[in-house]
Structures are given as structure tokens and as C-alpha cells.
C-alpha atoms as a PDB file:
ATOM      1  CA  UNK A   1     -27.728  37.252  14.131  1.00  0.00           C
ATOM      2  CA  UNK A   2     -29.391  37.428  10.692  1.00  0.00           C
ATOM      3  CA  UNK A   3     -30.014  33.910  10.438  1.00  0.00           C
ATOM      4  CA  UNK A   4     -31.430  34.050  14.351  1.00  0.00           C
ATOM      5  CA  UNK A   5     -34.336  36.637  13.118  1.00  0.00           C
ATOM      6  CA  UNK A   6     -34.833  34.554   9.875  1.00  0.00           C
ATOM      7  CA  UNK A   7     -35.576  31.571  10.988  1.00  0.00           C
ATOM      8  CA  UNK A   8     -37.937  32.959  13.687  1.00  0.00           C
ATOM      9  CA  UNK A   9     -39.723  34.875  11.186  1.00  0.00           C
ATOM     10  CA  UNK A  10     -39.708  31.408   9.420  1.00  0.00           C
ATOM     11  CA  UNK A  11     -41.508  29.172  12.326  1.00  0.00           C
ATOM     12  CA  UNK A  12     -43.660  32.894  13.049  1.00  0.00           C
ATOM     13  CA  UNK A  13     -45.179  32.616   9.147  1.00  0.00           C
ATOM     14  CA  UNK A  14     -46.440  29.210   9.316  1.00  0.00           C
ATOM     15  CA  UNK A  15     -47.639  29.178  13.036  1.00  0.00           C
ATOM     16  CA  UNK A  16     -49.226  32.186  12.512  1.00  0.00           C
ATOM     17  CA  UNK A  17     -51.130  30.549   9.279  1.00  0.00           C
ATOM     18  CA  UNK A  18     -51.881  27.592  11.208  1.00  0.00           C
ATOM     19  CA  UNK A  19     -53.791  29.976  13.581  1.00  0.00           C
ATOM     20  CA  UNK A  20     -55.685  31.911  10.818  1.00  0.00           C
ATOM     21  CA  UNK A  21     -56.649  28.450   9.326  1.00  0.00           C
ATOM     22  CA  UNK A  22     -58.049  27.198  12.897  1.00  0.00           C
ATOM     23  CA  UNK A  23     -59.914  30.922  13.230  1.00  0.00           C
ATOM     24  CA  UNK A  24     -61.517  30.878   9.564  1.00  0.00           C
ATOM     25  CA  UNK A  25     -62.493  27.039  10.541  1.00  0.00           C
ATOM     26  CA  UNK A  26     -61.218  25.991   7.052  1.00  0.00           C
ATOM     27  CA  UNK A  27     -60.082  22.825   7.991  1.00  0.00           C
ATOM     28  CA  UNK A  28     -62.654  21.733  10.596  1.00  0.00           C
ATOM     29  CA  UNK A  29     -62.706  20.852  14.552  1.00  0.00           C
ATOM     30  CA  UNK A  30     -60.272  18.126  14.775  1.00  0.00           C
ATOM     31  CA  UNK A  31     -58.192  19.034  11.714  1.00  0.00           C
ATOM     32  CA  UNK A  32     -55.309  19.247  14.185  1.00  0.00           C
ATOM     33  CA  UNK A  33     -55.247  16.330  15.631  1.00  0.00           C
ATOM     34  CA  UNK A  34     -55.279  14.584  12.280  1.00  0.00           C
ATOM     35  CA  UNK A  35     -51.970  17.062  11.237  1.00  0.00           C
ATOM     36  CA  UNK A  36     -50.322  15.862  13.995  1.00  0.00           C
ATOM     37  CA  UNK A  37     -51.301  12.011  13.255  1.00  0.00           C
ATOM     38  CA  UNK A  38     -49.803  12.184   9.976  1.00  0.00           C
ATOM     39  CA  UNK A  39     -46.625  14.403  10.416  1.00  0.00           C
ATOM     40  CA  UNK A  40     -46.182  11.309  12.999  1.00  0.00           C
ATOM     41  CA  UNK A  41     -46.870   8.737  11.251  1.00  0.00           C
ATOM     42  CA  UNK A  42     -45.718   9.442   7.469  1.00  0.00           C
ATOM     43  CA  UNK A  43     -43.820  12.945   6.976  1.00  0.00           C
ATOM     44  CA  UNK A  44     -41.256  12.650  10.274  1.00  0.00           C
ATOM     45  CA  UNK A  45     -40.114   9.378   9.578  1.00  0.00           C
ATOM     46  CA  UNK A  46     -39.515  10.355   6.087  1.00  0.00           C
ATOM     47  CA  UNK A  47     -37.421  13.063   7.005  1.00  0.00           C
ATOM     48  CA  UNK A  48     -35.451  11.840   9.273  1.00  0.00           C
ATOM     49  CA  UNK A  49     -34.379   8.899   7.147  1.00  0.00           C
ATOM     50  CA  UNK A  50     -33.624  11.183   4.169  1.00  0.00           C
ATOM     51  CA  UNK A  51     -31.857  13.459   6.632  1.00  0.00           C
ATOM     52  CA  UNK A  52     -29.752  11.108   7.958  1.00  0.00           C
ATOM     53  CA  UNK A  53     -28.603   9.018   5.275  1.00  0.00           C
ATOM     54  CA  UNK A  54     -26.983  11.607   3.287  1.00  0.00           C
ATOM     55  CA  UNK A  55     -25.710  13.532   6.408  1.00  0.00           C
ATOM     56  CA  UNK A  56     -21.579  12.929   7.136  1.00  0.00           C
ATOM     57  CA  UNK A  57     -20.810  11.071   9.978  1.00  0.00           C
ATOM     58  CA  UNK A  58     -17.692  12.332  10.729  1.00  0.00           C
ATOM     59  CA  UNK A  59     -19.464  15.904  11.689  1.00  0.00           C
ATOM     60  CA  UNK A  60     -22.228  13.662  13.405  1.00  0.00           C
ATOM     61  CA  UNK A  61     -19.397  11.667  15.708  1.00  0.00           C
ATOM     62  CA  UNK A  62     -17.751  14.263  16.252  1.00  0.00           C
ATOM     63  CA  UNK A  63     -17.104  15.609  20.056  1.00  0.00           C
ATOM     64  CA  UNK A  64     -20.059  18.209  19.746  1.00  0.00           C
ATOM     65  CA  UNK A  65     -22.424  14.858  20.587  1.00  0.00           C
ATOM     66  CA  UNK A  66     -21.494  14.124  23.792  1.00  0.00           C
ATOM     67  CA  UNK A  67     -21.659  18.036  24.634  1.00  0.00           C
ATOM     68  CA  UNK A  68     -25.352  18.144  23.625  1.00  0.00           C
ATOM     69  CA  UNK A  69     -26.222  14.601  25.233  1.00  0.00           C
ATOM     70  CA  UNK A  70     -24.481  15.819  28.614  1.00  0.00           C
ATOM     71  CA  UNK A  71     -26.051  19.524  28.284  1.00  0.00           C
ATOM     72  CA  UNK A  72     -29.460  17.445  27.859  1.00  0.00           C
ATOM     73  CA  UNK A  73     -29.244  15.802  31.077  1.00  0.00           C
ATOM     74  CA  UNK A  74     -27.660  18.751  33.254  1.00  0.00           C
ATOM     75  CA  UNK A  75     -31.478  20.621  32.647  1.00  0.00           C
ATOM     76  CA  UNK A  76     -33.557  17.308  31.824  1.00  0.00           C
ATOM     77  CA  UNK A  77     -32.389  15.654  35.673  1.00  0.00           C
ATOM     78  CA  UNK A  78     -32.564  19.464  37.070  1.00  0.00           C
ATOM     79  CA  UNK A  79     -35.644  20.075  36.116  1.00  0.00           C
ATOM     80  CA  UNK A  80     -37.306  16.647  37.248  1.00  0.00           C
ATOM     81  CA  UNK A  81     -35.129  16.868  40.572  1.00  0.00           C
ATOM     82  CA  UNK A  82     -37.702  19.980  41.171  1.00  0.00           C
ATOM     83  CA  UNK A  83     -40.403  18.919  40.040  1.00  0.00           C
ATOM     84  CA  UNK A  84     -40.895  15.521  40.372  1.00  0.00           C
ATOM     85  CA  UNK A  85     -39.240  15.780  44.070  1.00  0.00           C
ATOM     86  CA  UNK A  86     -40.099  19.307  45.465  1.00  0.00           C
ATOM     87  CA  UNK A  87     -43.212  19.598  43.876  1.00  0.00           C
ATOM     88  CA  UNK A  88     -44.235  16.293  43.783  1.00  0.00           C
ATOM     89  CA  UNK A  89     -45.770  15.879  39.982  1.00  0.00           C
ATOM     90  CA  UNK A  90     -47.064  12.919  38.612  1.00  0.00           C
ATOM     91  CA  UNK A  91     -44.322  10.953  35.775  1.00  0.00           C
ATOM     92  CA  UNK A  92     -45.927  12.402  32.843  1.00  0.00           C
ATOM     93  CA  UNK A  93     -46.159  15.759  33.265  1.00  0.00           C
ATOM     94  CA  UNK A  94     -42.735  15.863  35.202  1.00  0.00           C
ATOM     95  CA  UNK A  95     -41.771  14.041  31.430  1.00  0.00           C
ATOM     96  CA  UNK A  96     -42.868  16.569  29.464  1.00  0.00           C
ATOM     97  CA  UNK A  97     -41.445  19.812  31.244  1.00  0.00           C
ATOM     98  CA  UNK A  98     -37.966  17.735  31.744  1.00  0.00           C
ATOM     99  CA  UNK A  99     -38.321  17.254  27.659  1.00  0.00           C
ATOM    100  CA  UNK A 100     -39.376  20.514  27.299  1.00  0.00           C
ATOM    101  CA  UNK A 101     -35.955  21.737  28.970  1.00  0.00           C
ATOM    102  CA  UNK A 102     -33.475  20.482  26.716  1.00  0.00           C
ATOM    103  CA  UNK A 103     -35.074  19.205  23.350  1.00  0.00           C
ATOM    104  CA  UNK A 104     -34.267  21.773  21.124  1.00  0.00           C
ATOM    105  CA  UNK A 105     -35.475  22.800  17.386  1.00  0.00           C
ATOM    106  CA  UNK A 106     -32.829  21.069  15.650  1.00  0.00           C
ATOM    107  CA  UNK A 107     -34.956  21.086  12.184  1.00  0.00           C
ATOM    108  CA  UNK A 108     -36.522  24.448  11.088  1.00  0.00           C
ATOM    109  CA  UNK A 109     -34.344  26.544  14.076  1.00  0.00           C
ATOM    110  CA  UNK A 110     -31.354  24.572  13.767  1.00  0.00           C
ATOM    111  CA  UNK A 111     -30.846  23.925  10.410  1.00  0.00           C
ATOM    112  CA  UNK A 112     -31.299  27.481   9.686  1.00  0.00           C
ATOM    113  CA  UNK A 113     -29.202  29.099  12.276  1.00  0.00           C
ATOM    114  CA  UNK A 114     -26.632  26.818  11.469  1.00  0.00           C
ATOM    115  CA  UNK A 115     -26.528  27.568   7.539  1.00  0.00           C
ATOM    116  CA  UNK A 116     -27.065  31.702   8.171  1.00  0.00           C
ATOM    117  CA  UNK A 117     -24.472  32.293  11.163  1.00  0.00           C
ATOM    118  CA  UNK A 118     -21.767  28.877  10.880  1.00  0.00           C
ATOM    119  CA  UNK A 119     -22.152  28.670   7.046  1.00  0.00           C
ATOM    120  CA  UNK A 120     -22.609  24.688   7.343  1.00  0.00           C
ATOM    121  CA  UNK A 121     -25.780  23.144   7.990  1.00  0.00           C
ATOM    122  CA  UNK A 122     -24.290  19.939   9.364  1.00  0.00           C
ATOM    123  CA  UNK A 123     -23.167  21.577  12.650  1.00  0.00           C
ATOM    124  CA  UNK A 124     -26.679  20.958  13.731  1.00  0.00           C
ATOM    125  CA  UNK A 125     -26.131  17.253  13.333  1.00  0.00           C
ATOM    126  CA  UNK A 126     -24.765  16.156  16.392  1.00  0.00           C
ATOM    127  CA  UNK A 127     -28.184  16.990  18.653  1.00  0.00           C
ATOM    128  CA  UNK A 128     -30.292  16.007  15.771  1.00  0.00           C
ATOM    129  CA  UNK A 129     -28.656  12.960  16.229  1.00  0.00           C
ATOM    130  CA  UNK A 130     -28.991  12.891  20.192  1.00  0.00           C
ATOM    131  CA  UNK A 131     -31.969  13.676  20.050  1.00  0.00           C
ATOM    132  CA  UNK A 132     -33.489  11.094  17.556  1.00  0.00           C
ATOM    133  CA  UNK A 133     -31.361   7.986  18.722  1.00  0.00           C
ATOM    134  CA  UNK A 134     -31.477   8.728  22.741  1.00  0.00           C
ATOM    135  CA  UNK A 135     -33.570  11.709  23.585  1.00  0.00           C
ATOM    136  CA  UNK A 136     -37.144  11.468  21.617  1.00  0.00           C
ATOM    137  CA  UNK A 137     -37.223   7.201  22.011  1.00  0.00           C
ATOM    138  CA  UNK A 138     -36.357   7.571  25.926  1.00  0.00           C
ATOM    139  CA  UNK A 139     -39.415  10.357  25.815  1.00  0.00           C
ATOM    140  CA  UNK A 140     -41.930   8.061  24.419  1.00  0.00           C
ATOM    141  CA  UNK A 141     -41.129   5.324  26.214  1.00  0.00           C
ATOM    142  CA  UNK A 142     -41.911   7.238  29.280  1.00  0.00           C
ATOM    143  CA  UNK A 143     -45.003   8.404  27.416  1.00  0.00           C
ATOM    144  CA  UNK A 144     -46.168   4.834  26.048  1.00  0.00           C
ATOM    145  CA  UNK A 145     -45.867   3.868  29.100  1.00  0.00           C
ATOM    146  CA  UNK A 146     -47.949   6.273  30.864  1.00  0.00           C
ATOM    147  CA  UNK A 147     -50.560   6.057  28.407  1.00  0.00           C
ATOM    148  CA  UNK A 148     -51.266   2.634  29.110  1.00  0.00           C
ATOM    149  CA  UNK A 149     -51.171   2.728  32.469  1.00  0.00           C
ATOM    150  CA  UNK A 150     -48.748   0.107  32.954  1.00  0.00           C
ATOM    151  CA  UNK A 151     -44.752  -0.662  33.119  1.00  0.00           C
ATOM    152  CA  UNK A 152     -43.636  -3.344  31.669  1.00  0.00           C
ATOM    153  CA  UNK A 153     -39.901  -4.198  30.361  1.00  0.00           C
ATOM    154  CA  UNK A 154     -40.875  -5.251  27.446  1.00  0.00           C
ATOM    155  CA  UNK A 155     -42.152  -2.319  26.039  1.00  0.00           C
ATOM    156  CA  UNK A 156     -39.490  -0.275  27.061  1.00  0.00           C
ATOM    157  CA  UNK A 157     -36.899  -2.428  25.505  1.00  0.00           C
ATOM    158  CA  UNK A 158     -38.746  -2.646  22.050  1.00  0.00           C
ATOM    159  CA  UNK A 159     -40.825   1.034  21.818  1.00  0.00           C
ATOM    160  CA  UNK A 160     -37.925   2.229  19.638  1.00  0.00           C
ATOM    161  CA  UNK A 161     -38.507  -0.867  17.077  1.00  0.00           C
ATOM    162  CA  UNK A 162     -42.667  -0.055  17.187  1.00  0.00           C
ATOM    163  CA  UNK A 163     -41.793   4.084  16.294  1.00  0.00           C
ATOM    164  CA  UNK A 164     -42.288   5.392  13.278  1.00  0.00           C
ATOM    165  CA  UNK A 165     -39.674   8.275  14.438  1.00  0.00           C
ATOM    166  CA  UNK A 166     -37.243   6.181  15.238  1.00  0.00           C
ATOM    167  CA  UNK A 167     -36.980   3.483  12.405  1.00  0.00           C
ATOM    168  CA  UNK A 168     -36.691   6.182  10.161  1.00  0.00           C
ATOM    169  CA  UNK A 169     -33.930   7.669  12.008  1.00  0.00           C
ATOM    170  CA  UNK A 170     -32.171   4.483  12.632  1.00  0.00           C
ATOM    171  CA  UNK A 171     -32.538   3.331   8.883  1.00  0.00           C
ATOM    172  CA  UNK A 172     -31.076   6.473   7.368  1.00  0.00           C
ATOM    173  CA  UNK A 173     -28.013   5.811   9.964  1.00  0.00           C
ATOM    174  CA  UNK A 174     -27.593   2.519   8.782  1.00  0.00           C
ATOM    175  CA  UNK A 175     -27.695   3.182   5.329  1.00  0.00           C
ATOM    176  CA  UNK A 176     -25.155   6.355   5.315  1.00  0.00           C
ATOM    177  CA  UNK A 177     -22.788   3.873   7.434  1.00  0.00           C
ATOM    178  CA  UNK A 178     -22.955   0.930   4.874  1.00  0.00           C
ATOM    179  CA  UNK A 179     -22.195   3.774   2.036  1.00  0.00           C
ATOM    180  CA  UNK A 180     -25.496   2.312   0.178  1.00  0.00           C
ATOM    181  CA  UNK A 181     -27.364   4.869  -1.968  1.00  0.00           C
ATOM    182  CA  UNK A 182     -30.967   4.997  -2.245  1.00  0.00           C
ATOM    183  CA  UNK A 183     -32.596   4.954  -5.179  1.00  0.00           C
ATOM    184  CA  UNK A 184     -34.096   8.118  -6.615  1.00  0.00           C
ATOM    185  CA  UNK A 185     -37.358   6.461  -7.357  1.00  0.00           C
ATOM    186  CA  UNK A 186     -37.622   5.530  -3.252  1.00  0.00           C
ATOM    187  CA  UNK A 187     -35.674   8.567  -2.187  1.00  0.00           C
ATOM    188  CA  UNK A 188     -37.407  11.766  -4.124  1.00  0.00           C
ATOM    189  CA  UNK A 189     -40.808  10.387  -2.783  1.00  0.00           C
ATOM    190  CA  UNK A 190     -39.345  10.442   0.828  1.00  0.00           C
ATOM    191  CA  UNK A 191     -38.103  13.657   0.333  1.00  0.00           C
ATOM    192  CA  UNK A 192     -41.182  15.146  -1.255  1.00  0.00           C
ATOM    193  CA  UNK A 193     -43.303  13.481   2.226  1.00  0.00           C
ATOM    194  CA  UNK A 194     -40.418  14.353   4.742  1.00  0.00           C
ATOM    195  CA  UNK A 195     -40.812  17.762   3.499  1.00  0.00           C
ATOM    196  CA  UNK A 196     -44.000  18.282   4.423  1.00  0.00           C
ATOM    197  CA  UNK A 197     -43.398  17.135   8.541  1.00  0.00           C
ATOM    198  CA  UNK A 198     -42.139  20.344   9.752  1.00  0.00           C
ATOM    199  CA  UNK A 199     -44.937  22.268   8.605  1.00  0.00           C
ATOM    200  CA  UNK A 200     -47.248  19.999   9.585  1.00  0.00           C
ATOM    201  CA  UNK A 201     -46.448  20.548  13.261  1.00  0.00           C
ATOM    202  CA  UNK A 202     -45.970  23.726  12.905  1.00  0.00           C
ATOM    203  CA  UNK A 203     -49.380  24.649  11.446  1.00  0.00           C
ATOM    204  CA  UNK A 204     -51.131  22.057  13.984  1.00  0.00           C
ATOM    205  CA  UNK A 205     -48.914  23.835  16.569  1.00  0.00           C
ATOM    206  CA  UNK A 206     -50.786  27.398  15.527  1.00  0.00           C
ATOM    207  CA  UNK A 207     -54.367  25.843  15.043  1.00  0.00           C
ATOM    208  CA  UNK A 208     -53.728  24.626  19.359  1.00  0.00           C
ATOM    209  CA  UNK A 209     -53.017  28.540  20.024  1.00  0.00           C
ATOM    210  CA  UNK A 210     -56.848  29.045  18.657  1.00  0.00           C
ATOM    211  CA  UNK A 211     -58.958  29.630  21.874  1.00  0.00           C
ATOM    212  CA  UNK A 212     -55.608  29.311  24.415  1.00  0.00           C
ATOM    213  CA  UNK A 213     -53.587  31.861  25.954  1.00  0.00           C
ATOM    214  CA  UNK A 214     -50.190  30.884  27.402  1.00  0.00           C
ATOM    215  CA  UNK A 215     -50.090  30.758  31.493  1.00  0.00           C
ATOM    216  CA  UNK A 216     -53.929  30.695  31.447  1.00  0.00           C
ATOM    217  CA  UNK A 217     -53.219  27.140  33.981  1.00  0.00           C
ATOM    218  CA  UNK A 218     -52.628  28.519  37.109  1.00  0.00           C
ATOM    219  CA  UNK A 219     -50.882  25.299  38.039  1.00  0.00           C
ATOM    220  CA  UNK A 220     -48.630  25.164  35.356  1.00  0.00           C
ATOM    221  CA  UNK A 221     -47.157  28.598  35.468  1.00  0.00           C
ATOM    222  CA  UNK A 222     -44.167  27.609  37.472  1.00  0.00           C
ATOM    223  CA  UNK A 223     -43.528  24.833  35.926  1.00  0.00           C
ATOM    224  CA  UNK A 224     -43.186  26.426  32.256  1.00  0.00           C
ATOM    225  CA  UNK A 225     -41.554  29.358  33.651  1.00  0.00           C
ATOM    226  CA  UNK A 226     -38.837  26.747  35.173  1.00  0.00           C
ATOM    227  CA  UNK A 227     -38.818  24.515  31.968  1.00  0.00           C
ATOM    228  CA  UNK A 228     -38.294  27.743  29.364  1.00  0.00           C
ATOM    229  CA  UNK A 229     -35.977  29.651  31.678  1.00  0.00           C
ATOM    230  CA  UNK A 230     -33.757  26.345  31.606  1.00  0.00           C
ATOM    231  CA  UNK A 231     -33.877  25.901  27.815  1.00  0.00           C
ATOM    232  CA  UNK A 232     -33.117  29.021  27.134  1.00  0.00           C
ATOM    233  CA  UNK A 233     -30.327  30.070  29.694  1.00  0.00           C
ATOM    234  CA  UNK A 234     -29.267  26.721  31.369  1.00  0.00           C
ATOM    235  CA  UNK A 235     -28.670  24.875  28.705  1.00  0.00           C
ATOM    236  CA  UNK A 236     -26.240  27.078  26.319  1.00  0.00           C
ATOM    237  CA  UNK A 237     -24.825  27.751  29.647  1.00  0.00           C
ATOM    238  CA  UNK A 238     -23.819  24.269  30.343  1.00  0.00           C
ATOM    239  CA  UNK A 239     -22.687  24.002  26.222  1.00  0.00           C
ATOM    240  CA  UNK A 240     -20.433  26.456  26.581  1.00  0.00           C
ATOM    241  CA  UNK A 241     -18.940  24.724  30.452  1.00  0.00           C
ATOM    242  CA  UNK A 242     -18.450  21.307  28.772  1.00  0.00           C
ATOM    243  CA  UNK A 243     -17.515  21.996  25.568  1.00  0.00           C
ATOM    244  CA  UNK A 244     -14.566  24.509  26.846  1.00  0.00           C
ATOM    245  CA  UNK A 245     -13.928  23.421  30.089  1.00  0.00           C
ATOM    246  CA  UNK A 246     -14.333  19.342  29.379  1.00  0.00           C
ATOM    247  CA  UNK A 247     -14.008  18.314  25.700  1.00  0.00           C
ATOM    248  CA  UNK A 248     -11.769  21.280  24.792  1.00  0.00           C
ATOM    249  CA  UNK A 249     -13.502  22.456  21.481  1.00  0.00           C
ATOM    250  CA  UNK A 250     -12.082  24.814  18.872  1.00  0.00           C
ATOM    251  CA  UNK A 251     -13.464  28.051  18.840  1.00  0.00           C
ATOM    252  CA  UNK A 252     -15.743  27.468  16.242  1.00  0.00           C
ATOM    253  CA  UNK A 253     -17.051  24.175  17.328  1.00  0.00           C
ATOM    254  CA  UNK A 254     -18.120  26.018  20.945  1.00  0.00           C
ATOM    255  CA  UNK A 255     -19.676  28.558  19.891  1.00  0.00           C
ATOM    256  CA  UNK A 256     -22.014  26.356  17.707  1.00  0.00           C
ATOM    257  CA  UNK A 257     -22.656  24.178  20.719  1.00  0.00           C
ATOM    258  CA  UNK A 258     -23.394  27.225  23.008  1.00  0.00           C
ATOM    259  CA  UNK A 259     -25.483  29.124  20.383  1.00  0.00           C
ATOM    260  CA  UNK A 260     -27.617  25.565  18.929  1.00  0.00           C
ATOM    261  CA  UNK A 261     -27.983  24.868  22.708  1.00  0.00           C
ATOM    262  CA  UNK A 262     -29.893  28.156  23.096  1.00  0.00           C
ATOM    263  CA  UNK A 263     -32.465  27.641  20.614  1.00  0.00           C
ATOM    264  CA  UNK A 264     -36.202  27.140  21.486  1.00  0.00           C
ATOM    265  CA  UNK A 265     -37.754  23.995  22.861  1.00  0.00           C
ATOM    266  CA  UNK A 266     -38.697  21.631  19.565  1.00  0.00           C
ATOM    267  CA  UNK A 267     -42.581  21.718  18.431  1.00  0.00           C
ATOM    268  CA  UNK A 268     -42.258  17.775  18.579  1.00  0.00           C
ATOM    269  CA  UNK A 269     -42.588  18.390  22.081  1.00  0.00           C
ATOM    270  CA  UNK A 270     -46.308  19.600  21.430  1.00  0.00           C
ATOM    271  CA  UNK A 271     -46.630  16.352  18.856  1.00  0.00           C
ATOM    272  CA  UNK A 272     -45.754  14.079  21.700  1.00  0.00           C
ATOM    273  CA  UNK A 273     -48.055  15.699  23.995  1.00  0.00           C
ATOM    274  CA  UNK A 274     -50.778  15.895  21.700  1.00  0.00           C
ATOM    275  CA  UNK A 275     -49.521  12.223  20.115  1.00  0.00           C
ATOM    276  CA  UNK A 276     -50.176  10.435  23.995  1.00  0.00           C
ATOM    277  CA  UNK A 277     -53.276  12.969  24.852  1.00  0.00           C
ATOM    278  CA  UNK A 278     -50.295  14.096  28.067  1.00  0.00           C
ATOM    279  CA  UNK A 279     -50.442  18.012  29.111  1.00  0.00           C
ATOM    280  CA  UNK A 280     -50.835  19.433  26.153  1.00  0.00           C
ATOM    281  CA  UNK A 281     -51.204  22.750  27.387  1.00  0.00           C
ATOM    282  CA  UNK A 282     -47.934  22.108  29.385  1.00  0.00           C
ATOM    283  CA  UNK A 283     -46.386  21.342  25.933  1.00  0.00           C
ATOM    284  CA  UNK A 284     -47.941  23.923  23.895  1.00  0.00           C
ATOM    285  CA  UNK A 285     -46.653  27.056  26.544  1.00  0.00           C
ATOM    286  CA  UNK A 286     -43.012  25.568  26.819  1.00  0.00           C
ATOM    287  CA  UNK A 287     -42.707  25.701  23.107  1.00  0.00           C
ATOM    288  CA  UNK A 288     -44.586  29.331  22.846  1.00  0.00           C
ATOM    289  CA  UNK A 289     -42.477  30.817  25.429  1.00  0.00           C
ATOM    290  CA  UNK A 290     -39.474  29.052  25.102  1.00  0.00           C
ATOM    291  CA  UNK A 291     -39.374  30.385  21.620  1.00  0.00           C
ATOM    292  CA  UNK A 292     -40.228  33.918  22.332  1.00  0.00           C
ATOM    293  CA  UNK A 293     -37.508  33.876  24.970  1.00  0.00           C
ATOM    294  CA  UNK A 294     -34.846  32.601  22.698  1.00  0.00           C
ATOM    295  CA  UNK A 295     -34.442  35.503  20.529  1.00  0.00           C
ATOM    296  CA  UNK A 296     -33.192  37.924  22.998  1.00  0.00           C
ATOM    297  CA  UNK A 297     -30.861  34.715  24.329  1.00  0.00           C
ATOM    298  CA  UNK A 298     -29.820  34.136  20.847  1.00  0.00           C
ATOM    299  CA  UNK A 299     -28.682  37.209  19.899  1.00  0.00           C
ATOM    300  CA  UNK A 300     -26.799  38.414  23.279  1.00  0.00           C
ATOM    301  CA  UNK A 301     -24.842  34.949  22.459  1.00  0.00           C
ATOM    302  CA  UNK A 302     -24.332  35.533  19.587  1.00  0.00           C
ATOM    303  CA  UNK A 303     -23.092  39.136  19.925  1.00  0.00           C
ATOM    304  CA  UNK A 304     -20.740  37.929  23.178  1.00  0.00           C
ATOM    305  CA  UNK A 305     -19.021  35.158  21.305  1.00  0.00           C
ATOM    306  CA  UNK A 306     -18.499  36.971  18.146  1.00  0.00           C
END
């Protein structure tokens, strides 16, 4: 539970500097939108190649993967059965709340949860990987898509090969599978840039709270509500179902799926949104809430299961 409250107070330091930064107008008007153009662009990429390539695969293959790609798509088809079908939103915005269900902070929650409370930083690795190979490129295909107003087979077949996200992710795979090393002249200057991704969001992610207050779109309320209460209750819920009930894990295996599967919606979510100009607002309140409402969540799992 110690690791739970530190790596909240963690993402709660650099949001909340991002915030005094867009208040005191130190960086200018549209210094968040450029934040969020680089961490896209450059410092992602970078870490998720460096992540990946020196991460072991066995942990990453392991049966925890299919638990958090199935848990994924128990909230992600819920949620769009809802509100795509019953309330009759448009594909993007339905897109972004489905995301917003089940992608989880595998990087500055996960990795810190999973070092303070399981002792091994790896367990995180089967959603990061999830969520990089399958998750994130079927999420901005959808959002590519939308953004240019058109569909077109083409672009859904090859928007992995034109993302920055993604060919870092898939190199570092790649590279840890062939057993190459990179060199430390090409690898320390990746590290040094991928270093700098997570708090680029989440500083652009507190400069977007300047001015905004979360629920303040009538027509969104239910919507988050839906999206956060899924994320942070469905989705360990269903963890914990297939990982006992299905793929039979060891004790310690399921309660790392159940308790990683309860953390709070990813800031990339706000990245995308703000990345394809698509509800940002939507984005922004899923990830505020979402991680408000996981501390309480995290810590009655935690305390249940221990």
C-alpha cells in the first residue's frame, strides 16, 4: 500500500507543477500543445524502445498477457456497447471513453506499484506490452481515421508502421528477441530522451487542468462517470475472474493482475486526445477522476488480497 500512495504522490508532484507553470504563464499559451507534440514524437518512442529491449520476455509471455488483453476488452466492448448503442455517440468520442476504460498507467503507476508492493518491476510488463503492440495502435487507428474524415484499409493496415509509438515499441521487441545489444553511444541518448516522455505528459496534462474543472460538460458527465467507474472497479474485477477462474494463476501472479488492473486510466489517453484535437475534455476528466478514484480501489485490493 506504500508503493500505491508513492507513486500517486509521484504523478500529484509533477501535475501539480505543470499547473503552477500554466498559472504563472511561464511557458506561454500553447506551450502544451507543443509538450505533448514532442513527448509524441521524440521522448515516447524512445522509451518504449529502451524499455522493451532490455525487458525479459519470458515475464512478458507469460500468462498474465492474455489476462490483461481479455480484461481490456470485457470494459473496452462494455463500455462502447453503452455508449455507442444506447446512447448513440459518434466513433470518436465512443473511442476515447472505451480507451479510457481499460488503458491503464503502466509507466509512472505501474512501474512503481509493481517495484514497492511485488518487489519486481517486470510484473508490469505484460499490459505494457498489450497495450503498446494491440491496445494504443488499434486506438489511433480509430483516431487517424476519424481525423481525416475518411476509412480507408490502407491506413488501417499500415498506421502502426507511420507511429512513432509503435516503431519504437516494436523495435525494442525485436531487438531483445534477436539477443542484439545496443550500443551505449545509441542507447544512453535514448534513455536520456525516453526519460523525459512521462513528464512531459504529465506536466502538459496539469497545464490542460488551468482554466477547467472536471464534469464542467454537462454532456459528458455520464459518460466519464461510466468510463472511470469501469477502470477502476470493472476491470481488476474481471483480472481477478480470468486470471483465477480461467488461466489458473499462482497466487502471486493474480494478485498483480487484479491490483495493476486497478490502476488509473494512462495520461496517454489525454496525449491521444490532445494528439488528434478528439474530446479532450472527455480525455482529460477520465484520467483526473479515474486517478483520484483509484486510490481508495487500490488500497481496499490491496488490503483484501494480502
Amino acid at each position: 500500500m506504500l508503493g500505491v500512495l508513492e507513486g500517486f504522490a509521484i504523478i500529484g508532484v509533477v501535475v501539480g507543477i505543470g499547473y503552477v507553470v500554466a498559472r504563472a504563464g511561464v511557458l506561454g499559451k500553447n506551450a502544451g500543445w507543443s509538450l505533448n507534440r514532442f513527448a509524441f514524437f521524440v521522448a515516447l518512442p524512445a522509451l518504449m524502445f529502451t524499455t522493451l529491449s532490455t525487458s525479459d520476455l519470458g515475464v512478458i509471455f507469460s500468462a498474465r498477457l492474455p489476462v490483461a488483453a481479455l480484461s481490456f476488452a470485457a470494459v473496452a466492448v462494455l463500455y462502447t456497447l453503452i455508449v455507442a448503442l444506447v446512447m448513440k455517440r459518434r466513433i470518436g468520442r465512443t473511442t476515447m471513453g472505451a480507451v479510457g476504460s481499460g488503458l491503464l498507467n503502466s509507466n509512472n503507476m505501474g512501474l512503481p506499484v509493481a517495484t514497492y508492493i511485488f518487489g519486481d518491476p517486470t510484473q508490469v510488463a505484460p499490459i505494457l506490452l498489450f497495450q503498446l503492440v494491440v491496445a494504443t495502435p488499434l486506438c489511433l487507428a480509430i483516431l487517424d481515421i476519424v481525423a481525416h474524415g475518411r476509412i480507408s484499409v490502407r491506413d488501417v493496415v499500415t498506421q502502426p508502421f507511420r507511429n512513432p509509438l509503435i516503431i519504437g515499441s516494436v523495435l525494442g521487441v525485436v531487438i531483445n528477441a534477436l539477443g542484439w545489444s545496443v550500443p551505449e553511444v545509441l542507447f544512453e541518448p535514448l534513455h536520456l530522451l525516453g526519460g523525459a516522455g512521462i513528464p512531459l505528459v504529465l506536466v502538459a496534462f496539469g497545464m490542460s487542468l488551468r482554466g477547467n474543472r472536471p464534469l464542467a460538460v454537462p454532456g459528458q458527465r455520464v459518460e466519464t462517470l461510466l468510463a472511470v467507474g469501469l477502470k477502476v472497479a470493472a476491470m481488476p474485477a474481471a483480472a481477478f475472474l480470468l486470471g483465477n477462474f480461467v488461466f489458473h494463476l499462482p497466487p502471486h501472479d493474480l494478485f498483480a493482475a487484479t491490483v495493476l488492473g486497478g490502476l488509473p486510466t494512462a495520461q496517454n489517453l489525454f496525449n491521444f486526445a490532445a494528439r488528434y484535437d478528439q474530446d479532450i475534455s472527455l480525455a482529460r476528466d477520465i484520467v483526473l477522476l479515474s486517478t483520484v478514484a483509484s486510490v481508495p480501489g487500490l488500497l481496499i485490493i490491496s488490503a483484501i488480497m494480502t
